[in-house]
C-alpha atoms as a PDB file:
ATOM      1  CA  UNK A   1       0.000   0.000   0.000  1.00  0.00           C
ATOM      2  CA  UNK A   2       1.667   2.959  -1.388  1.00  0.00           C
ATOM      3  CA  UNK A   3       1.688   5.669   1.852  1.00  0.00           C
ATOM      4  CA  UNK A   4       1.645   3.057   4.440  1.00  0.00           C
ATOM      5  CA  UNK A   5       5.061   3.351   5.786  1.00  0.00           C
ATOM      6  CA  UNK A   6       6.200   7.014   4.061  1.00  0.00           C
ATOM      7  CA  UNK A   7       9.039   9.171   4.939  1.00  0.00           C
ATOM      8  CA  UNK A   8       8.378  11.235   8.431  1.00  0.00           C
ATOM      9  CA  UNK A   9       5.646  14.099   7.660  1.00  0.00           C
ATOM     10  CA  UNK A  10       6.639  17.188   9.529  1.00  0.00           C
ATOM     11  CA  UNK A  11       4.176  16.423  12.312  1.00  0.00           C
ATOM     12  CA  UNK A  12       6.005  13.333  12.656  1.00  0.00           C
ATOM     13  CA  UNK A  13       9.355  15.193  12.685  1.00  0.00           C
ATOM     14  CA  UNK A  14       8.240  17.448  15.585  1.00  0.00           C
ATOM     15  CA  UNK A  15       7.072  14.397  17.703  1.00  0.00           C
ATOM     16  CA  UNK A  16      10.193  12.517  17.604  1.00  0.00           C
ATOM     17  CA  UNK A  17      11.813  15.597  18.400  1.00  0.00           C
ATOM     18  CA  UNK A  18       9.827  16.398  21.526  1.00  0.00           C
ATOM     19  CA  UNK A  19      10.203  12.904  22.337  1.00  0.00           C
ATOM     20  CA  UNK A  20      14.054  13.148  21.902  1.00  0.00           C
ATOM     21  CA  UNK A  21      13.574  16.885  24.272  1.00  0.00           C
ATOM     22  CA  UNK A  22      11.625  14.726  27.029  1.00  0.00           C
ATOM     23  CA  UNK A  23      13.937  11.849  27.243  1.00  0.00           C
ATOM     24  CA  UNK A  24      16.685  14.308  27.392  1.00  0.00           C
ATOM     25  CA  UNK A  25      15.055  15.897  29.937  1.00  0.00           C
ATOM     26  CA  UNK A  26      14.472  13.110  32.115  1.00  0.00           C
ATOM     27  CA  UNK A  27      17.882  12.295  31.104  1.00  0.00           C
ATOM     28  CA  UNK A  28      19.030  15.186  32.659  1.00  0.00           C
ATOM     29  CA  UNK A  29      16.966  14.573  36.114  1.00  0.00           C
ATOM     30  CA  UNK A  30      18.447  11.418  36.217  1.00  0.00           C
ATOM     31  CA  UNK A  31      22.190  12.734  35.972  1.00  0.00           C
ATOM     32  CA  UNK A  32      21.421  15.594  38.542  1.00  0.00           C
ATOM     33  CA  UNK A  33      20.120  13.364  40.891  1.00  0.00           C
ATOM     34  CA  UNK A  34      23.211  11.099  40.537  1.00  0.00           C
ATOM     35  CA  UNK A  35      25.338  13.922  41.412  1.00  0.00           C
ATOM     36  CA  UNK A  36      23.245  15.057  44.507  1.00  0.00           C
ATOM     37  CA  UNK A  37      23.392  11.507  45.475  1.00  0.00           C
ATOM     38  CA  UNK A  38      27.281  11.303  45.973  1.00  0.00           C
ATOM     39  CA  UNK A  39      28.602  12.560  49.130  1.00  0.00           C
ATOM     40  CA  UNK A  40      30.747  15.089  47.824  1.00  0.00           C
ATOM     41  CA  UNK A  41      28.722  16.171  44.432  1.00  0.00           C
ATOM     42  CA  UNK A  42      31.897  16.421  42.754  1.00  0.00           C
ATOM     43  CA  UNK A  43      30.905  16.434  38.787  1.00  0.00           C
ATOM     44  CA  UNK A  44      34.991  16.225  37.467  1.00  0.00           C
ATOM     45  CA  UNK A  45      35.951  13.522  40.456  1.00  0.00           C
ATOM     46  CA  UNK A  46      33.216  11.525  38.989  1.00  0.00           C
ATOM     47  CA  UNK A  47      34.213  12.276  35.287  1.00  0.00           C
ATOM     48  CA  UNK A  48      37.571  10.843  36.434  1.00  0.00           C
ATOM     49  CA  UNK A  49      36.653   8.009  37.534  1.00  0.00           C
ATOM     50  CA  UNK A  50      33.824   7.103  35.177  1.00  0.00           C
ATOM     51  CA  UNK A  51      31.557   6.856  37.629  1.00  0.00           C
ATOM     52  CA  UNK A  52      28.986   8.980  35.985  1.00  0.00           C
ATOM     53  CA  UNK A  53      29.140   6.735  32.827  1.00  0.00           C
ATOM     54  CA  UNK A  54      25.739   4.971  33.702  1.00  0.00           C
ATOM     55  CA  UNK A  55      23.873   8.195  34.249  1.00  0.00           C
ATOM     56  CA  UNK A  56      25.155   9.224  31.163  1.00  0.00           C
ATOM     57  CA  UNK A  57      24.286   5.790  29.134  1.00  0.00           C
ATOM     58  CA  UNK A  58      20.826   6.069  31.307  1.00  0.00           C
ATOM     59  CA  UNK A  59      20.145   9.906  29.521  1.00  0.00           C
ATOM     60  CA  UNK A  60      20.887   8.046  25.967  1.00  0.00           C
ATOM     61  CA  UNK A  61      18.616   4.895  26.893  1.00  0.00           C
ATOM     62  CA  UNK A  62      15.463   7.639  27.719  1.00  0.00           C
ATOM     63  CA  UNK A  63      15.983   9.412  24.675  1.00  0.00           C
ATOM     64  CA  UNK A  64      16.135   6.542  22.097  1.00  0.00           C
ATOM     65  CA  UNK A  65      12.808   4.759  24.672  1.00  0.00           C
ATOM     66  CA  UNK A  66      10.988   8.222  23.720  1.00  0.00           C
ATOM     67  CA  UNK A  67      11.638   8.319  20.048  1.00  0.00           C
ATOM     68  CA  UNK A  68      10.887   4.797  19.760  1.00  0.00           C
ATOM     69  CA  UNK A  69       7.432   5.379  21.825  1.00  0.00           C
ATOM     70  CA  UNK A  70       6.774   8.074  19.951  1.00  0.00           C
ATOM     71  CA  UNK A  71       7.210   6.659  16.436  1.00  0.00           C
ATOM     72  CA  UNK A  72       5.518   3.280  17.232  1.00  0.00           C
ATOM     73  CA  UNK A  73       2.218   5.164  18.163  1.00  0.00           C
ATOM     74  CA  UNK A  74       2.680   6.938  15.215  1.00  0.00           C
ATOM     75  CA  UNK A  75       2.612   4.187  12.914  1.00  0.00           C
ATOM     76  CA  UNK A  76       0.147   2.340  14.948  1.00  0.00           C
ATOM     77  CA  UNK A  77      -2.385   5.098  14.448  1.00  0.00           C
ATOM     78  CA  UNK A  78      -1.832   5.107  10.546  1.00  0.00           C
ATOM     79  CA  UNK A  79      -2.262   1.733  10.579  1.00  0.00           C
ATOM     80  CA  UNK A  80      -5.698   1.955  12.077  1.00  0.00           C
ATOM     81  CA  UNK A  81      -6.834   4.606   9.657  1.00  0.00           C
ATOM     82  CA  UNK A  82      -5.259   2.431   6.869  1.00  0.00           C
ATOM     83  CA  UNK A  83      -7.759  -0.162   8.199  1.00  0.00           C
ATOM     84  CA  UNK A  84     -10.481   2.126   8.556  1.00  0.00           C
ATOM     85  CA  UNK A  85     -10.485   3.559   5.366  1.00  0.00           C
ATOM     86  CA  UNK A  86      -9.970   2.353   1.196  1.00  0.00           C
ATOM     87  CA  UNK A  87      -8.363  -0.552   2.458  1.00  0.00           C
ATOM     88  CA  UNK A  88      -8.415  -3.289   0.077  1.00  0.00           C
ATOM     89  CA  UNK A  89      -8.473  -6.749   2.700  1.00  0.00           C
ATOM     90  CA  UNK A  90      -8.158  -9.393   0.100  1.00  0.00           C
ATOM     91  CA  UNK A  91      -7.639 -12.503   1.679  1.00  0.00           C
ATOM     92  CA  UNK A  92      -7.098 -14.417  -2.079  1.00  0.00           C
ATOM     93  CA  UNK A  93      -4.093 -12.086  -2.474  1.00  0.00           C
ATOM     94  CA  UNK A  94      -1.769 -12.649   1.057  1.00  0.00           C
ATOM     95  CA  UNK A  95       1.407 -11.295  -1.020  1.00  0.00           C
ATOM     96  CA  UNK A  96      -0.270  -7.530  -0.687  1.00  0.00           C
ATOM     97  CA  UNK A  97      -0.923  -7.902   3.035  1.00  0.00           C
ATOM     98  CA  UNK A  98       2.226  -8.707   3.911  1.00  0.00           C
ATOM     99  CA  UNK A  99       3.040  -5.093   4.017  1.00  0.00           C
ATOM    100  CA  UNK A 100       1.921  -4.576   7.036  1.00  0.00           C
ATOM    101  CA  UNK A 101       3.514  -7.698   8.699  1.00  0.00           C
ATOM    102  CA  UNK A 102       7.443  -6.524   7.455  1.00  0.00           C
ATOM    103  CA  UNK A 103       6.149  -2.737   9.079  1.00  0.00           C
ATOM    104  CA  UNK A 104       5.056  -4.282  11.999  1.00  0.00           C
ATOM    105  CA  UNK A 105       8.279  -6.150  12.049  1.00  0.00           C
ATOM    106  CA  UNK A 106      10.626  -2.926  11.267  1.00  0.00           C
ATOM    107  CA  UNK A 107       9.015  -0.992  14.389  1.00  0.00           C
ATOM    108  CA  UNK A 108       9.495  -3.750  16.740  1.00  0.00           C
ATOM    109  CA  UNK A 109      13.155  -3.965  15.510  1.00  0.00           C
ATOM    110  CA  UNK A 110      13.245  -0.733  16.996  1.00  0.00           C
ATOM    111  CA  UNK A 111      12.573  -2.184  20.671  1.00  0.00           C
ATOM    112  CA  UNK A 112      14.716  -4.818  20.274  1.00  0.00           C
ATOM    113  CA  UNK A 113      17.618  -3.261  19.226  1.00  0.00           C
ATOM    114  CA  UNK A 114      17.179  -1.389  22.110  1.00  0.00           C
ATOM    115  CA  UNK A 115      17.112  -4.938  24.357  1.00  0.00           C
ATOM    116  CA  UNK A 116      20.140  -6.022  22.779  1.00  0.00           C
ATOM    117  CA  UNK A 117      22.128  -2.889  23.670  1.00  0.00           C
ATOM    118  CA  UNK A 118      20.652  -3.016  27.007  1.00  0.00           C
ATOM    119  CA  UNK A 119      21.841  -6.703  26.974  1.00  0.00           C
ATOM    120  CA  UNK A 120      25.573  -5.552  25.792  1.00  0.00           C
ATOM    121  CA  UNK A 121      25.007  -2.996  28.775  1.00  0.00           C
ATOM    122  CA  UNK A 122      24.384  -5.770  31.256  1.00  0.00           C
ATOM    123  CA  UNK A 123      27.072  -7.919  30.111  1.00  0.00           C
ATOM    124  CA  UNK A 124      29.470  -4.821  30.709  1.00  0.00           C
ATOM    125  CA  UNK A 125      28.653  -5.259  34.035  1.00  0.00           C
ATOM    126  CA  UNK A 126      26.302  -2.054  34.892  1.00  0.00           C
ATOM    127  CA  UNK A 127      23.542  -4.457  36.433  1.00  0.00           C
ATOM    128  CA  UNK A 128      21.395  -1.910  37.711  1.00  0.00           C
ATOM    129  CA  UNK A 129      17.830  -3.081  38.501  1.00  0.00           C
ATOM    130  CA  UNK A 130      16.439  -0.285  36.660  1.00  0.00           C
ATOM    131  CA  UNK A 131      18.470  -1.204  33.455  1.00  0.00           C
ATOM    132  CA  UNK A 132      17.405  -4.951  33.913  1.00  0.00           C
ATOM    133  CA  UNK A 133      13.572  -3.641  34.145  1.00  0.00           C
ATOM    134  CA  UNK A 134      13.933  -1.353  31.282  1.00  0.00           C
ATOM    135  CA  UNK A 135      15.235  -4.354  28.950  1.00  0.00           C
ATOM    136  CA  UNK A 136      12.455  -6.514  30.386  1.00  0.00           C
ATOM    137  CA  UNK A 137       9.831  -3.647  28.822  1.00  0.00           C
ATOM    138  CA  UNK A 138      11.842  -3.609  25.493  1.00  0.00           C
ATOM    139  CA  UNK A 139      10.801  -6.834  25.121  1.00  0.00           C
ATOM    140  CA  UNK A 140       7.769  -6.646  25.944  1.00  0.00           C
ATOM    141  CA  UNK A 141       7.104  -3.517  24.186  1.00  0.00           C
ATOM    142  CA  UNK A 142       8.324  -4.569  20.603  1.00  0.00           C
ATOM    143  CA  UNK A 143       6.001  -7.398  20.807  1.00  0.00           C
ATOM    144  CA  UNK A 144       3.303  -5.341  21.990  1.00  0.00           C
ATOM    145  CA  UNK A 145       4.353  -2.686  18.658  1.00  0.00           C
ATOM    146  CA  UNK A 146       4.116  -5.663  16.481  1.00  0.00           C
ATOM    147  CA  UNK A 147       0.648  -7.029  17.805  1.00  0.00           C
ATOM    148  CA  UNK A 148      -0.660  -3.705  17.515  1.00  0.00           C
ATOM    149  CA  UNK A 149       0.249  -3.255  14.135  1.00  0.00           C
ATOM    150  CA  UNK A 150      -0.773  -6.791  12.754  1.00  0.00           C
ATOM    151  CA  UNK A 151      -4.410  -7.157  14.642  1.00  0.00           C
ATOM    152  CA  UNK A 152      -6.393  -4.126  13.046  1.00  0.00           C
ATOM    153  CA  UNK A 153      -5.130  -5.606   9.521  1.00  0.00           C
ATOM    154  CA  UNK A 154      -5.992  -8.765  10.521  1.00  0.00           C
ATOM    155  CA  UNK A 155      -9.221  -8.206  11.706  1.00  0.00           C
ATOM    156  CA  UNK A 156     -10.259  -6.397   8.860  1.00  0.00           C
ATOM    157  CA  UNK A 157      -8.942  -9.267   6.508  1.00  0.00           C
ATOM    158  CA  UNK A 158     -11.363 -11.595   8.671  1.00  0.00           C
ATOM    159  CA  UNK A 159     -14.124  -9.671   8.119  1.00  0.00           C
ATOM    160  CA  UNK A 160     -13.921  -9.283   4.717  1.00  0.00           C
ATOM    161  CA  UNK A 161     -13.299 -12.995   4.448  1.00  0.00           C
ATOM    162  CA  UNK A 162     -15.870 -14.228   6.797  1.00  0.00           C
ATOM    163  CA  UNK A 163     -18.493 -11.487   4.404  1.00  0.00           C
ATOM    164  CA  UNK A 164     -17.100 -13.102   0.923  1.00  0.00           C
ATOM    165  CA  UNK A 165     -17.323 -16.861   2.360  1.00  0.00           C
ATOM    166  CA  UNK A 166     -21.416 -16.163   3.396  1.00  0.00           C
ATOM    167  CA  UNK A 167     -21.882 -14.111  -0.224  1.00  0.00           C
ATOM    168  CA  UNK A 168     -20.338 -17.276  -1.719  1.00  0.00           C
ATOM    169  CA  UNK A 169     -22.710 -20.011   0.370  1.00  0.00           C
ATOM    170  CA  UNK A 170     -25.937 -17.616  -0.287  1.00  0.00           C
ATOM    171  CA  UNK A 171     -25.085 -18.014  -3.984  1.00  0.00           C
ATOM    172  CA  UNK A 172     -24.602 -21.834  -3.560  1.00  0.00           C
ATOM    173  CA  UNK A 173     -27.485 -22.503  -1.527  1.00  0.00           C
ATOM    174  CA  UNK A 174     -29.880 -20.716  -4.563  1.00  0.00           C
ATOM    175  CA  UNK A 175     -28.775 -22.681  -6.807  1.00  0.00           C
ATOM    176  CA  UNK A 176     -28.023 -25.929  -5.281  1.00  0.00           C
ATOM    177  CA  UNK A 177     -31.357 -27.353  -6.143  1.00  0.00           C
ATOM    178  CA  UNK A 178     -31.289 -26.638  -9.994  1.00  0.00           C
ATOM    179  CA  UNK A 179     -27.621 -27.964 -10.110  1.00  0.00           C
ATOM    180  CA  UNK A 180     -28.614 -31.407  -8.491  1.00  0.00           C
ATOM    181  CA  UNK A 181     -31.240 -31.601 -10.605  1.00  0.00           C
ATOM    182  CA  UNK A 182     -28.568 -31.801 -13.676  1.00  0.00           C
ATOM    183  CA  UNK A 183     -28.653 -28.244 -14.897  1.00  0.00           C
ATOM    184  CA  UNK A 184     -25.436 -28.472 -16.645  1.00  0.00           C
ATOM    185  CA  UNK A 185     -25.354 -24.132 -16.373  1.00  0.00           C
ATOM    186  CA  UNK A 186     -26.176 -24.034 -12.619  1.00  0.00           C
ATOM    187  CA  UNK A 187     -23.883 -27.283 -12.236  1.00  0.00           C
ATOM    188  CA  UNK A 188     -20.508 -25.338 -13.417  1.00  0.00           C
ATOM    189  CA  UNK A 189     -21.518 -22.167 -11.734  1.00  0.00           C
ATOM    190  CA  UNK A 190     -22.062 -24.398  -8.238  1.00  0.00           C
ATOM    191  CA  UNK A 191     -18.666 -26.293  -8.834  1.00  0.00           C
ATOM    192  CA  UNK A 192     -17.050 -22.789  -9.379  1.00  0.00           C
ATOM    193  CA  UNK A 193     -18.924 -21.839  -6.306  1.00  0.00           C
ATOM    194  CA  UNK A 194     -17.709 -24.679  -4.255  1.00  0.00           C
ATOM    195  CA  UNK A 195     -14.288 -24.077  -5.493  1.00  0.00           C
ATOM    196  CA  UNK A 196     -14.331 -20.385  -4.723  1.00  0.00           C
ATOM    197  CA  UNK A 197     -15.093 -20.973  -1.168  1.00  0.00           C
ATOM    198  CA  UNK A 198     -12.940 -23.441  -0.751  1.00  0.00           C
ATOM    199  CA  UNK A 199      -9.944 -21.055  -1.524  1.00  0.00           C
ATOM    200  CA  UNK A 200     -11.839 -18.582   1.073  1.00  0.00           C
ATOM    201  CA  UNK A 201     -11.672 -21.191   3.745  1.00  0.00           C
ATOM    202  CA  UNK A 202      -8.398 -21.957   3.111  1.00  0.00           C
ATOM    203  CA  UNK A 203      -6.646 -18.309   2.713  1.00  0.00           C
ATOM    204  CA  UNK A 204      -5.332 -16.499   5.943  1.00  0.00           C
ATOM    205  CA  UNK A 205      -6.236 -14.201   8.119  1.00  0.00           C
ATOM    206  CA  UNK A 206      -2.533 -12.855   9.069  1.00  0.00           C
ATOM    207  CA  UNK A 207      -0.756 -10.669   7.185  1.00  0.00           C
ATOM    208  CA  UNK A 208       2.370 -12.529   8.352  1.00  0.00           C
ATOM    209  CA  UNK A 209       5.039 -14.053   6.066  1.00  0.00           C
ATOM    210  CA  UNK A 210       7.235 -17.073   7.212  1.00  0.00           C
ATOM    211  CA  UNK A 211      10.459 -15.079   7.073  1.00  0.00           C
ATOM    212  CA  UNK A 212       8.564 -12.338   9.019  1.00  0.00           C
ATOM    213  CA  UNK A 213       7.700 -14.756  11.633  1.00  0.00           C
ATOM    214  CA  UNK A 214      11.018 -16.367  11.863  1.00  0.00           C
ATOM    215  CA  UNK A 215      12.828 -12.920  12.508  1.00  0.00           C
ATOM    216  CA  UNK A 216      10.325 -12.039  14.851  1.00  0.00           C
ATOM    217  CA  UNK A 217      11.367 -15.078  16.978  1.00  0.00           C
ATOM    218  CA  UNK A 218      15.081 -15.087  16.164  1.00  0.00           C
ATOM    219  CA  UNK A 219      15.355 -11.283  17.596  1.00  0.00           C
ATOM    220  CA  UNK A 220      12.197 -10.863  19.591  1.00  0.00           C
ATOM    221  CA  UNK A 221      13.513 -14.517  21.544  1.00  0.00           C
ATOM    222  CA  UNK A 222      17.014 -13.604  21.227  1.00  0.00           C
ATOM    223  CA  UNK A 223      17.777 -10.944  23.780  1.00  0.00           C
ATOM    224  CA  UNK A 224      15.334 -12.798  26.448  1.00  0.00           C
ATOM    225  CA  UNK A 225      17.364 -16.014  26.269  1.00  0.00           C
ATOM    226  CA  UNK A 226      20.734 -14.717  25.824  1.00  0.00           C
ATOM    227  CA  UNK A 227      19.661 -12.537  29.195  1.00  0.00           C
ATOM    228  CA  UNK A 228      18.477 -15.755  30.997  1.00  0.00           C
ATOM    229  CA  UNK A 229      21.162 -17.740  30.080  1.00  0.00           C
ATOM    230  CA  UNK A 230      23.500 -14.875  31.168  1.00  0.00           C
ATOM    231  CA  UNK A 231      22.216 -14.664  34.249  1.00  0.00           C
ATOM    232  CA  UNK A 232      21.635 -18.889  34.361  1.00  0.00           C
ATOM    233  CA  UNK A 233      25.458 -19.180  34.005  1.00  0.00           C
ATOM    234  CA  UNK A 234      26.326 -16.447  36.863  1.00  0.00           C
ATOM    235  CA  UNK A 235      24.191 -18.345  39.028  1.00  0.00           C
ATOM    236  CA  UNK A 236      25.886 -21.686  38.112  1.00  0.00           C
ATOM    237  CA  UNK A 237      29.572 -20.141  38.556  1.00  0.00           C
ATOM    238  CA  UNK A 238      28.723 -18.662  41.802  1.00  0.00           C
ATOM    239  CA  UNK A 239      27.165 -22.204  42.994  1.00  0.00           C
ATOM    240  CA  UNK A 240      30.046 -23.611  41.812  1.00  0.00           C
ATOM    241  CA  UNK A 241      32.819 -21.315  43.274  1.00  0.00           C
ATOM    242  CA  UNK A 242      30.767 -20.925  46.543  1.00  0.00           C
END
């Protein structure tokens, strides 16, 4: 669908740019009230010895979690009106829906590859329970973005579906008498009939490809069990050592 996924309208632009001026913001907060919270409040001591280095990463997290909230909802919403509009839900032609399935796919790559650079974060050794809790809603929110993007398309594709299939039956059932009855006209039309809905029973609802579903689990998966096993193994060298 030409439009569906375009390049950032100016509205767009100045959303992702507030969004980039809150998370600094908060950012900011978050650095100050690192500062106030050592003894001495000594900004270049702490520059010296890196210790301000995870307020710092925290600022760029908050920024990059705002942009990315910002952008899903924006698709999301275009989505819908995509939906709720000229929106041609062909379930006989699956190759044009999946569209919306790579989109949906793109803006949850967004939340993952902020996991994964959480993940490289944790691995670094900056275990903070607020870093750990903010990779646990990365994952969760990328895929929540792709859900949100895949259901309104697929439940428009249903209903269009489920409407075709009980067009297709009403036309069967008025002329399933004459075609018993050896009406070699109303014959072919009911065996083209039958055939018809048979494709409409079979088609899909999704607008999901296989390679879209596979990289949804390879990265969507990925960071979760590369963080459990992480964290699986500490547990086991500690046991071990201890």
């Amino acid at each position: 669908m030409p439009g569906l996924d375009p390049e950032l309208s100016q509205g767009e632009a100045r959303s992702l740019w507030l969004a980039s001026a809150i998370g600094a913001g908060l950012g900011l907060v978050s650095i100050a009230l690192f500062v106030m919270a050592d003894l001495r409040g000594d900004v270049s001591a702490l520059l010296l010895r890196g210790e301000i280095f995870p307020a710092l990463l925290m600022m760029t997290v908050l920024i990059l979690l705002a942009r990315a909230i910002a952008r899903s909802v924006a698709v999301a919403q275009l989505t819908r009106n995509v939906c709720r509009g000229a929106f041609d839900a062909d379930p006989l032609r699956p190759e044009r829906l999946h569209l919306f399935g790579r989109v949906a796919l793109r803006q949850a790559f967004v939340w993952f590859g902020l996991a994964l650079g959480l993940f490289a974060v944790l691995l670094l050794g900056l275990r903070g329970v607020l870093f750990q809790l903010i990779f646990a809603v990365c994952i969760a929110a990328g895929a929540i973005t792709f859900w949100s993007l895949v259901a309104p398309v697929h439940k428009a594709v249903a209903t269009t579906r489920q409407t075709a299939l009980d067009g297709v039956r009403d036309r069967m059932e008025a002329i399933r008498d004459a075609a018993f009855r050896g009406s070699q006209a109303e014959a072919g039309a009911y065996a083209a009939l039958a055939a018809e809905e048979d494709r409409l029973r079979r088609a899909g609802e999704w607008p999901v490809s296989a390679p879209v579903t596979r990289s949804l689990l390879v990265f969507g998966a990925g960071p979760a069990l590369a963080w459990f096993g992480a964290a699986l193994t500490e547990r086991l060298v500690s046991a071990i050592s201890g």
